[in-house]
C-alpha atoms as a PDB file:
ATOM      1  CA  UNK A   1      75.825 153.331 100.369  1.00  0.00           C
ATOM      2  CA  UNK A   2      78.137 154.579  97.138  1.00  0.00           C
ATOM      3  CA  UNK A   3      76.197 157.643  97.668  1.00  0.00           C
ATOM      4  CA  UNK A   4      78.687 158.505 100.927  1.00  0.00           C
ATOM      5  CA  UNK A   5      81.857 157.898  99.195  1.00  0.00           C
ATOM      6  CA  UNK A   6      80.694 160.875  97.183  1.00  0.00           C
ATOM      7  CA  UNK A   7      83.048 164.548  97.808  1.00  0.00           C
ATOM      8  CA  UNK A   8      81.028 167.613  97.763  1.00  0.00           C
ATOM      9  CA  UNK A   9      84.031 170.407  96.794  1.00  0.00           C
ATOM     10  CA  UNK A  10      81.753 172.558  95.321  1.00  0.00           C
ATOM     11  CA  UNK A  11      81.429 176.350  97.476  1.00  0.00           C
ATOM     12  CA  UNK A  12      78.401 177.083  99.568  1.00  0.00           C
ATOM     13  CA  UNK A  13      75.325 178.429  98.286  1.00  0.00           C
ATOM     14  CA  UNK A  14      75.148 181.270 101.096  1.00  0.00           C
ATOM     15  CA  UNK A  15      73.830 180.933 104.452  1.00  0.00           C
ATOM     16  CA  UNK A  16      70.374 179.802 106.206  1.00  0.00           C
ATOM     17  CA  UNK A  17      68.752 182.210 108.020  1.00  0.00           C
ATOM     18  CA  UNK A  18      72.398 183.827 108.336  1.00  0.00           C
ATOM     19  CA  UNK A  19      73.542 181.698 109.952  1.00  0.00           C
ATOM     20  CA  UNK A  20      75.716 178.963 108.157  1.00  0.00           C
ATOM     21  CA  UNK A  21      77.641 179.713 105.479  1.00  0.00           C
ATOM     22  CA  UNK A  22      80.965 178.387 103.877  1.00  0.00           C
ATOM     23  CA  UNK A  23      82.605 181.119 105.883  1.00  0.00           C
ATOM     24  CA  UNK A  24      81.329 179.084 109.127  1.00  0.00           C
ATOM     25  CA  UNK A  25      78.225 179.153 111.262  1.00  0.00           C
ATOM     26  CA  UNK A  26      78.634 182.004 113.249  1.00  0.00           C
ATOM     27  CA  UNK A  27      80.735 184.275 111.152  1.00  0.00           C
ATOM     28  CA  UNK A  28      84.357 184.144 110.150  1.00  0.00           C
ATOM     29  CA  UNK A  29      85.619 183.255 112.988  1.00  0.00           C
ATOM     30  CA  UNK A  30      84.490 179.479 112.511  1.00  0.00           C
ATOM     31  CA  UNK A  31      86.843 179.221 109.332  1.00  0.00           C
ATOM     32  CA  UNK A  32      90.263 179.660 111.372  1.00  0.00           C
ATOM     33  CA  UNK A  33      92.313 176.846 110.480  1.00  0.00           C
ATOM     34  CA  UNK A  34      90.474 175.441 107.856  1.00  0.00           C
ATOM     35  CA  UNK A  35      92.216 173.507 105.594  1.00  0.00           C
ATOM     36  CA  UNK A  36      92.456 175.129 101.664  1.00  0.00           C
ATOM     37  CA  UNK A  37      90.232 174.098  99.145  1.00  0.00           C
ATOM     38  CA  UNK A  38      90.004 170.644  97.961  1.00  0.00           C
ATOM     39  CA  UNK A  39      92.541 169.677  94.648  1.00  0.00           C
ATOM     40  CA  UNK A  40      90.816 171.290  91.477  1.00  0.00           C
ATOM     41  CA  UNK A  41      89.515 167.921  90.156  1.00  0.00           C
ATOM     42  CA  UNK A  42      87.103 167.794  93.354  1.00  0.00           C
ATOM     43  CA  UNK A  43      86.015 171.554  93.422  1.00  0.00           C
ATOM     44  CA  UNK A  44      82.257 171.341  91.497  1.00  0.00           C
ATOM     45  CA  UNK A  45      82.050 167.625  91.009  1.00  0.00           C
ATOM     46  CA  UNK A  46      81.031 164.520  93.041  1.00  0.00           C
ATOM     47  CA  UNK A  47      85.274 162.816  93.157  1.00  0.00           C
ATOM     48  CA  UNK A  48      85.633 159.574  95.021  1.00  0.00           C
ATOM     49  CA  UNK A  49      87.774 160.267  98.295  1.00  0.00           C
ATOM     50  CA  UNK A  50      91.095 159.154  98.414  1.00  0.00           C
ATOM     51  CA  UNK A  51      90.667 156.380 101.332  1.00  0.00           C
ATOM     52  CA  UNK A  52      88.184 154.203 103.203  1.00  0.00           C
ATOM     53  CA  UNK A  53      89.400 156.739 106.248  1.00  0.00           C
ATOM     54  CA  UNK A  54      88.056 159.976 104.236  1.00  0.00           C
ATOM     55  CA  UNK A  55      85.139 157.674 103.094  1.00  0.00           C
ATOM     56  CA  UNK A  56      84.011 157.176 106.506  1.00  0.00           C
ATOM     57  CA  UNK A  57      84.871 160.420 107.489  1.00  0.00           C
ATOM     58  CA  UNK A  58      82.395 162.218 105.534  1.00  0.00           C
ATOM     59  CA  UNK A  59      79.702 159.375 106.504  1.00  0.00           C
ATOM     60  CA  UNK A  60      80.224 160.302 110.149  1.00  0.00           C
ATOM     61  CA  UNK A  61      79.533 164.209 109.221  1.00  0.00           C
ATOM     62  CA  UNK A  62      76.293 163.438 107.178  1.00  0.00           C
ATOM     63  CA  UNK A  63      75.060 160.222 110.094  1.00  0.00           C
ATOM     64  CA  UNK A  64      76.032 163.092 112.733  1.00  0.00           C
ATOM     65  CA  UNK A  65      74.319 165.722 110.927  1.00  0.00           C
ATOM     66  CA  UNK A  66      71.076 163.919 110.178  1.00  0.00           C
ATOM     67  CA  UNK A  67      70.786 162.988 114.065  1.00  0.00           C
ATOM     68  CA  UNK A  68      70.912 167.137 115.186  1.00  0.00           C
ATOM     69  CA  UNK A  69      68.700 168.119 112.476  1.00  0.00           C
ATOM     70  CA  UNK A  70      66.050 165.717 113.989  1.00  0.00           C
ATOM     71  CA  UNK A  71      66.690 166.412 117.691  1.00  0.00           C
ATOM     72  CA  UNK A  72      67.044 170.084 116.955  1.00  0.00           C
ATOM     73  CA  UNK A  73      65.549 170.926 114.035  1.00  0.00           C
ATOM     74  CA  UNK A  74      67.713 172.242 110.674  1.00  0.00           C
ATOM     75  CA  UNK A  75      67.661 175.837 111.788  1.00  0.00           C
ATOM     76  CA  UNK A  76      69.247 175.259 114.909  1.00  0.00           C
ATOM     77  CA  UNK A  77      72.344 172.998 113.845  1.00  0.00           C
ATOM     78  CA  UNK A  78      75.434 174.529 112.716  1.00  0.00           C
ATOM     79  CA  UNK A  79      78.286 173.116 111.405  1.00  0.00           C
ATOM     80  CA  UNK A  80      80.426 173.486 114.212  1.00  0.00           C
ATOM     81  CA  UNK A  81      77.764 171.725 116.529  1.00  0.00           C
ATOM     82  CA  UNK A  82      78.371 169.035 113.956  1.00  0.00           C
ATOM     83  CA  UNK A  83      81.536 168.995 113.732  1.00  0.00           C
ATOM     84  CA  UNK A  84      82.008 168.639 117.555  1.00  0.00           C
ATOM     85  CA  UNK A  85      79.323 166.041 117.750  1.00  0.00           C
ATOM     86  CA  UNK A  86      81.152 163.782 115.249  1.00  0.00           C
ATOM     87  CA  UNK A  87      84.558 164.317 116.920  1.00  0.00           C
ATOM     88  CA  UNK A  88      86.402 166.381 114.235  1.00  0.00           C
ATOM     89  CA  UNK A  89      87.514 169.309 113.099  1.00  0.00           C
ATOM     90  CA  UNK A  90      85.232 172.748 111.803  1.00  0.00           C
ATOM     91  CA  UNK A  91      87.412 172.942 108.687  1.00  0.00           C
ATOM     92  CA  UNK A  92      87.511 169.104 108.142  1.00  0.00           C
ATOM     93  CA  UNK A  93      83.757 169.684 108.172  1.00  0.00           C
ATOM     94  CA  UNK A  94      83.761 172.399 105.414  1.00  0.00           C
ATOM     95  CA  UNK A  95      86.118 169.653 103.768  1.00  0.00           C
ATOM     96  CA  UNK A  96      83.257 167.554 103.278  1.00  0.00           C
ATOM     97  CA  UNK A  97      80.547 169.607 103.179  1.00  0.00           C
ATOM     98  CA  UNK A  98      81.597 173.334 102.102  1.00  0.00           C
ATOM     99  CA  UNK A  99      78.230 174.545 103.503  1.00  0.00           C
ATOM    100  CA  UNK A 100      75.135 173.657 105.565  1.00  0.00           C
ATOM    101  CA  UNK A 101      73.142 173.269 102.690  1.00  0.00           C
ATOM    102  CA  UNK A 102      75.396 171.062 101.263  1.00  0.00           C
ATOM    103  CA  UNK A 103      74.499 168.389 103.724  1.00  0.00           C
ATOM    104  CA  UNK A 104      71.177 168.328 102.036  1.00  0.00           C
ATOM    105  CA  UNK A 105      72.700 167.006  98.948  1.00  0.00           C
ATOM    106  CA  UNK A 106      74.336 164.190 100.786  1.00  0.00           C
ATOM    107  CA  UNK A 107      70.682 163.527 102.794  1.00  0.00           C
ATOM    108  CA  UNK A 108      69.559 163.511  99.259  1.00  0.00           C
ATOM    109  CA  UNK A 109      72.272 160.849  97.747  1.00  0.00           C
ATOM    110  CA  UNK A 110      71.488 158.664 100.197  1.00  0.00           C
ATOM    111  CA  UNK A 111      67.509 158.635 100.392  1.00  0.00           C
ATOM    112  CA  UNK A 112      68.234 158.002  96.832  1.00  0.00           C
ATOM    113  CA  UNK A 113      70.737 154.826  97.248  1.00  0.00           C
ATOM    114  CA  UNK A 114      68.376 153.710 100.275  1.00  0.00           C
ATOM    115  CA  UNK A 115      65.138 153.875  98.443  1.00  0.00           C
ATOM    116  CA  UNK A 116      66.762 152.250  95.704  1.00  0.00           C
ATOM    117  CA  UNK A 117      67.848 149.012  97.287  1.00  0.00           C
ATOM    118  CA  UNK A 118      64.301 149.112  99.452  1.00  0.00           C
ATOM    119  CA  UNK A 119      62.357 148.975  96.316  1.00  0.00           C
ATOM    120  CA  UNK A 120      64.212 146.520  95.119  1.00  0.00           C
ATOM    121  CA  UNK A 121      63.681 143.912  98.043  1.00  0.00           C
ATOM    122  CA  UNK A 122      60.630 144.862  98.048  1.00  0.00           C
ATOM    123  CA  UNK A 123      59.325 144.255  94.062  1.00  0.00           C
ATOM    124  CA  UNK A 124      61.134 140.966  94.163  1.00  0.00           C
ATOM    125  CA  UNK A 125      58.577 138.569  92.461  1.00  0.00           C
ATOM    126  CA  UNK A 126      55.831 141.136  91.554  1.00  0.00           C
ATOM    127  CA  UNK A 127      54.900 141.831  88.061  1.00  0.00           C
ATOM    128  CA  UNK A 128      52.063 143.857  87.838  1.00  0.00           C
ATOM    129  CA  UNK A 129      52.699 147.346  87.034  1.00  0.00           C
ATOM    130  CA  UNK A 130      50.360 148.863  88.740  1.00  0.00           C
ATOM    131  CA  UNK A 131      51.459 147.193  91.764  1.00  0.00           C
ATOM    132  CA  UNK A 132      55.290 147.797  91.276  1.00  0.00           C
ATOM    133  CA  UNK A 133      55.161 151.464  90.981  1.00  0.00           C
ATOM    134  CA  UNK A 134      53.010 151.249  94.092  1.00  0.00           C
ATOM    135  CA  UNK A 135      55.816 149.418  95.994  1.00  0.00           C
ATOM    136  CA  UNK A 136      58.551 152.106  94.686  1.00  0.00           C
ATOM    137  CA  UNK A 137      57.262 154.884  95.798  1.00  0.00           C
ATOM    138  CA  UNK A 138      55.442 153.652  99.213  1.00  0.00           C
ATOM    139  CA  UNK A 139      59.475 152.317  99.630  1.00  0.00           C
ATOM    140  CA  UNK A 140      60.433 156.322  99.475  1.00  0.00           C
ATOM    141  CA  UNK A 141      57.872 157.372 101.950  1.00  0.00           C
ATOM    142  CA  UNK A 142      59.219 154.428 103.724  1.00  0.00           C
ATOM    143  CA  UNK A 143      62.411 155.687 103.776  1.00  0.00           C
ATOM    144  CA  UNK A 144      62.127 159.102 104.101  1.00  0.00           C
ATOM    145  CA  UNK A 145      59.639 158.882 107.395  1.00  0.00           C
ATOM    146  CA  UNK A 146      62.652 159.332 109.850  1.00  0.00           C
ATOM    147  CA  UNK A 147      63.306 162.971 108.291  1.00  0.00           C
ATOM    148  CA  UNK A 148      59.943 164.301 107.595  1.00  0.00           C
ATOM    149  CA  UNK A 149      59.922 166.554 110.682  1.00  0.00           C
ATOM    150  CA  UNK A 150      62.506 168.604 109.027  1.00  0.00           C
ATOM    151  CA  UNK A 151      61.814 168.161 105.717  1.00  0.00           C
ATOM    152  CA  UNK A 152      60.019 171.459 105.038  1.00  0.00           C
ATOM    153  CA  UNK A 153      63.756 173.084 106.199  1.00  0.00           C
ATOM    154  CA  UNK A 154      65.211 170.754 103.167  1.00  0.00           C
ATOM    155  CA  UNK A 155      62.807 171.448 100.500  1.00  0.00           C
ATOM    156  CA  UNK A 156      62.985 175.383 100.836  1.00  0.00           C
ATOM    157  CA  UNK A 157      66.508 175.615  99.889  1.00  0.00           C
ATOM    158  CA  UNK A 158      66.367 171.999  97.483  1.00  0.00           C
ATOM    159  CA  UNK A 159      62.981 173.956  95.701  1.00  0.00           C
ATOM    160  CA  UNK A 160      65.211 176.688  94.397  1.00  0.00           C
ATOM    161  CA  UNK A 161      65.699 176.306  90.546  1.00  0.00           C
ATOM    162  CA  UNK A 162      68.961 177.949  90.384  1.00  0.00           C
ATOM    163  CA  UNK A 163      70.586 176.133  93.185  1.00  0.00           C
ATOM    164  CA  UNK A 164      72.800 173.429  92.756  1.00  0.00           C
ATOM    165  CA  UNK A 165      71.065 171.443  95.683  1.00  0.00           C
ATOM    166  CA  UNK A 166      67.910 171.239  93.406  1.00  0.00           C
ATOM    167  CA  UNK A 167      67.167 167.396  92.391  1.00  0.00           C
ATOM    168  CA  UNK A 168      66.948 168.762  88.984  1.00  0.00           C
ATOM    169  CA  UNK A 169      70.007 170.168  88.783  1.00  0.00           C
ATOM    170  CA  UNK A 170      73.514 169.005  87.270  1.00  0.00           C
ATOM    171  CA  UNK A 171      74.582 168.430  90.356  1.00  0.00           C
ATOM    172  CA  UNK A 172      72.367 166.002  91.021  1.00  0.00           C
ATOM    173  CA  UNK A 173      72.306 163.649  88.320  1.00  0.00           C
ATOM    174  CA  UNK A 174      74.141 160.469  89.921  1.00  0.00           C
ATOM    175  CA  UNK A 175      71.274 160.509  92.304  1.00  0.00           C
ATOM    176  CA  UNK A 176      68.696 161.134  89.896  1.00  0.00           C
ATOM    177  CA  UNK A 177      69.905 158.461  87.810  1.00  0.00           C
ATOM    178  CA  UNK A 178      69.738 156.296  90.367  1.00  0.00           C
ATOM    179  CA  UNK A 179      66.104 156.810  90.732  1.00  0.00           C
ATOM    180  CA  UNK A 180      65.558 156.553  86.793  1.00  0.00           C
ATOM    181  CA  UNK A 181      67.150 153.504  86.495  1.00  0.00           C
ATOM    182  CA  UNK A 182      65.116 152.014  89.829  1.00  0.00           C
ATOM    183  CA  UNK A 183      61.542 153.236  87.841  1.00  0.00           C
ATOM    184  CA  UNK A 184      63.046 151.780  84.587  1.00  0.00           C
ATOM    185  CA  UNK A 185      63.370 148.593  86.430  1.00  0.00           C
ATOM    186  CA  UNK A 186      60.257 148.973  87.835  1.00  0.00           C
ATOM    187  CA  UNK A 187      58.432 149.162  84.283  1.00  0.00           C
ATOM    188  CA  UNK A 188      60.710 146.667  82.555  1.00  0.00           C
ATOM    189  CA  UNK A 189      60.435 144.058  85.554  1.00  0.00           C
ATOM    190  CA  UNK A 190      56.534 144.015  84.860  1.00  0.00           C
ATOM    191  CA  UNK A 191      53.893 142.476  82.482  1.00  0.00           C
ATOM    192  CA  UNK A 192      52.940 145.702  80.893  1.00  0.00           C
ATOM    193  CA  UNK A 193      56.922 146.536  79.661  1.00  0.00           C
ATOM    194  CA  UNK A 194      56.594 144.017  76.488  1.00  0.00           C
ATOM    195  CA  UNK A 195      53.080 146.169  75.688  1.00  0.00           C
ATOM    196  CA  UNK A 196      54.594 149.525  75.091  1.00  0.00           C
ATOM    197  CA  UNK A 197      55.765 151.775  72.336  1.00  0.00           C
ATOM    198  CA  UNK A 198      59.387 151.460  72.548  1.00  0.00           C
ATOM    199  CA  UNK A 199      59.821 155.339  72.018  1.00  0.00           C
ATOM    200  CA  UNK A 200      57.157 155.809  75.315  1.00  0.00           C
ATOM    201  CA  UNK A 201      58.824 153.223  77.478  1.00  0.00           C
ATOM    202  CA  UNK A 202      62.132 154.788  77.073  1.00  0.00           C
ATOM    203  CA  UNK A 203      60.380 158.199  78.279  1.00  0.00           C
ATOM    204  CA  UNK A 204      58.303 156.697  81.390  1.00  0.00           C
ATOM    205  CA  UNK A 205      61.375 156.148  83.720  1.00  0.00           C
ATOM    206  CA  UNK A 206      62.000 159.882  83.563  1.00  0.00           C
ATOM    207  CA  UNK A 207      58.518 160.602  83.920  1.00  0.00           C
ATOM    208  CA  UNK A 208      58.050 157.898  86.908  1.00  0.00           C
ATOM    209  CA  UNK A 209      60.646 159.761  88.960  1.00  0.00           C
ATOM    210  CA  UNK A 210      58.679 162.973  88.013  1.00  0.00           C
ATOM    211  CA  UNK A 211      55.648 161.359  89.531  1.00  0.00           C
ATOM    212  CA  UNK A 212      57.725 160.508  92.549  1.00  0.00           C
ATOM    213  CA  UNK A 213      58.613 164.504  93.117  1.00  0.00           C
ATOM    214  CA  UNK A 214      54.944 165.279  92.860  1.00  0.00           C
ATOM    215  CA  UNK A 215      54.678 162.553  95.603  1.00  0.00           C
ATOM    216  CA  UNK A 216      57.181 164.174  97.372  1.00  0.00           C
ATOM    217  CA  UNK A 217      56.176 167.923  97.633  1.00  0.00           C
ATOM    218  CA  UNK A 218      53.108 166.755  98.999  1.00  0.00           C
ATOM    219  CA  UNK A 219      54.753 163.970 101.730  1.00  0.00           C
ATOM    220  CA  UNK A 220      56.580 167.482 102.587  1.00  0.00           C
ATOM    221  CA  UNK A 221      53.488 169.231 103.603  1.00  0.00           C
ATOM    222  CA  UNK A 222      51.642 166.478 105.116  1.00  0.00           C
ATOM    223  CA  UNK A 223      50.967 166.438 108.994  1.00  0.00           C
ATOM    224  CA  UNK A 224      48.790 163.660 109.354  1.00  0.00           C
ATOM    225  CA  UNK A 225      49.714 161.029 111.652  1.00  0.00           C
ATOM    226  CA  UNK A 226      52.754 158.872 109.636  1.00  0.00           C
ATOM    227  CA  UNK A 227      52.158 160.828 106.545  1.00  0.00           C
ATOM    228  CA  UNK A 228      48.726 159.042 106.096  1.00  0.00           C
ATOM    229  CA  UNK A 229      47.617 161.169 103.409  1.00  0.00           C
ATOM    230  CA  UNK A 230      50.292 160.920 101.358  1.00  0.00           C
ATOM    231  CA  UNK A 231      49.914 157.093 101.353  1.00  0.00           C
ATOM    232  CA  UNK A 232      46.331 157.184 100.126  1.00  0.00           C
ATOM    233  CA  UNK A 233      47.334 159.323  97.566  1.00  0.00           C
ATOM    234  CA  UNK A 234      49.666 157.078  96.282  1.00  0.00           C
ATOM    235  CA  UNK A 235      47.195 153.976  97.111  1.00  0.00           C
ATOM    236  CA  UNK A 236      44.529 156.086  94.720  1.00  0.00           C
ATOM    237  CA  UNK A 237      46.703 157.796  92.450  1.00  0.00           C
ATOM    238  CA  UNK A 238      49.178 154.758  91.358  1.00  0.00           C
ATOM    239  CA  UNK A 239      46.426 152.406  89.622  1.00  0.00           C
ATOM    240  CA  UNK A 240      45.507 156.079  87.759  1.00  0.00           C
ATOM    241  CA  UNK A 241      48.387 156.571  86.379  1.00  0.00           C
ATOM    242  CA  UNK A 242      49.107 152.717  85.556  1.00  0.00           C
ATOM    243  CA  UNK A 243      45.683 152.642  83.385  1.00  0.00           C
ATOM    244  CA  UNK A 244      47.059 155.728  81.698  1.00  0.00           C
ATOM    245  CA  UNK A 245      50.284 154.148  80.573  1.00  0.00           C
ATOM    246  CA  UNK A 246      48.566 150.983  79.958  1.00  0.00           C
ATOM    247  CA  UNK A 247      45.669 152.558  77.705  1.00  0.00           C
ATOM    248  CA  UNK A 248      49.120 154.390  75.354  1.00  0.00           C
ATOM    249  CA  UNK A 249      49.991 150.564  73.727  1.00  0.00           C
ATOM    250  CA  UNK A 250      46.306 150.898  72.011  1.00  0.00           C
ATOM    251  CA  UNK A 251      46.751 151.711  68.527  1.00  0.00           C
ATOM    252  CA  UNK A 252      44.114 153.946  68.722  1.00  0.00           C
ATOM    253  CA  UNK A 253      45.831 156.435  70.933  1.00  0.00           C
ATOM    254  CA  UNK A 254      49.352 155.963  68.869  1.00  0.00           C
ATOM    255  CA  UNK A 255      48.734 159.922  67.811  1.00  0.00           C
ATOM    256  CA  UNK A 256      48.484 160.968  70.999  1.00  0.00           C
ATOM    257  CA  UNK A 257      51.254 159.187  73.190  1.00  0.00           C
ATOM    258  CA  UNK A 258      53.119 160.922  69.631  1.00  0.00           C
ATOM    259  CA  UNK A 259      52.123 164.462  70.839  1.00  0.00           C
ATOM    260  CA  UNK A 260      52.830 163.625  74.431  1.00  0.00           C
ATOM    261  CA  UNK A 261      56.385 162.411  73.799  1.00  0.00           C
ATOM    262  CA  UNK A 262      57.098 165.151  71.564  1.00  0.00           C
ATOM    263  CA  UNK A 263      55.345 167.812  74.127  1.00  0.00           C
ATOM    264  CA  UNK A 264      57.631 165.463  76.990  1.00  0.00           C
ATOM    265  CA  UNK A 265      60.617 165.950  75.125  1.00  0.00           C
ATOM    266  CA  UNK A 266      60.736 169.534  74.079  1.00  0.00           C
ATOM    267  CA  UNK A 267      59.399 170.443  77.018  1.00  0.00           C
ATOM    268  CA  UNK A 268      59.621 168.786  80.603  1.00  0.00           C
ATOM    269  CA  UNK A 269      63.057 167.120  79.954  1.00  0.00           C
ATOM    270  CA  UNK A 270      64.971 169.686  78.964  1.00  0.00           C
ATOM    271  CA  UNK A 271      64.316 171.619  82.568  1.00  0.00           C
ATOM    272  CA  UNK A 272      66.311 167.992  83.875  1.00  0.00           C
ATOM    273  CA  UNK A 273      69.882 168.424  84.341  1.00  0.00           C
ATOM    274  CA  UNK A 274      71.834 165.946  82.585  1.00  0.00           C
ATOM    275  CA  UNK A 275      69.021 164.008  81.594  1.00  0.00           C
ATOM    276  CA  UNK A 276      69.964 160.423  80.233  1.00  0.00           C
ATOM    277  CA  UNK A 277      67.048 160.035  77.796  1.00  0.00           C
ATOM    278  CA  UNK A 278      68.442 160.969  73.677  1.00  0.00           C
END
């Protein structure tokens, strides 16, 4: 779990509902002894803590945090009912977290990191693509099922393009990358890797994870009983897409997969924050 060692320093994005913000969930008065700012090499990046102490620390804020959002819903949690749940302080809170909304980048870190190692338990000894993307992103929905109550709350601040919370931001790149490099595993671990255009198989992790967001607004939405729909549209969609990708190492459709990458490339990456692909 790197993902929790992780320091948000960066300041709030404004309040939910109006009712957290980083000037405290009720209103100014929640801020009194808070500690100053964190050192200006954390403020807007993603520092190691110091310690193991701070480490767990902020682990205990997010585990704590996670729990009340479930039992009463995102809306209703503030910071200081987290902060009294997990034994500390308001302002060692804000340390950590420097706003409610902030707390859904760490959720987000750690699905990540937890996904990640899932998948990769679970692909051990598979080698058909088809099946392998199948196995990463059932492992998300896997993942992810404790949280879906609330995860309409998550996704209307996270769906924001010019907030820092949004998976495609800057901000989130170590837990993007993450992902990328679990779908590049997930392509080069398989029979079909060898097949492909070099120039398209360094594109498809980037586009996998894509896939996996599409997967993802709909898991959101979905109220069927353990997010049944979702899984058949990953059961249906997955050998779809894998037939696509496989049909691109035909010579006969080298032109296209050109216009696609260039379309891909001009296009779709660029609205990625930090993307790793040249």
């Amino acid at each position: 779990m790197d993902d929790l060692a992780a320091t948000n320093g960066t300041s709030g994005t404004g309040s939910v509902n109006g009712t957290d913000s980083a000037n405290g969930a009720n209103g100014p008065a929640e801020t009194k002894g808070a500690p100053a700012a964190p050192p200006a090499e954390v403020r807007g990046s993603r520092a190691q803590p110091k310690t193991d102490k701070s480490e767990q620390t902020r682990a205990l804020i997010l585990e704590t945090a996670m729990r009340l959002f479930q039992e009463r819903g995102y809306d209703k949690t503030t910071m200081r009912a987290i902060a009294a749940e997990a034994g500390v302080s308001v302002g060692n809170a804000y340390y950590y977290f420097s706003s409610k909304e902030f707390l859904i980048q760490g959720f987000y870190d750690r699905m990540t990191y937890e996904h990640a190692a899932d998948a990769r338990r679970r692909l051990a000894g598979t080698k058909d693509f088809a099946e392998r993307m199948e196995i990463a992103v059932t492992s998300w929905i896997d993942c992810a099922a404790p949280y879906h109550e609330f995860a309409a709350q998550f996704f209307r601040t996270a769906a924001d393009p010019t907030s820092s919370l949004s998976p495609f931001s800057d901000e989130s790149h170590p837990a993007r990358a993450t992902a990328v490099e679990l779908f590049g595993e997930v392509l080069s671990g398989s029979d079909l890797a060898p097949k492909l255009d070099a120039e398209l198989a360094e594109l498809l992790p980037d586009l996998l994870w894509l896939n996996l967001m599409v997967v993802v607004l709909y898991w959101v939405f979905d109220r069927t009983p353990d997010t049944e729909r979702t899984r058949e549209y990953v059961r249906r969609s997955t050998p779809m897409v894998a037939r696509v990708i496989n049909l691109s190492r035909y010579r006969v459709f080298r032109p296209i997969v050109r216009d696609a990458k260039g379309l891909i490339q001009d296009f779709i990456l660029p609205t990625i924050g930090k993307t790793a692909v040249k």
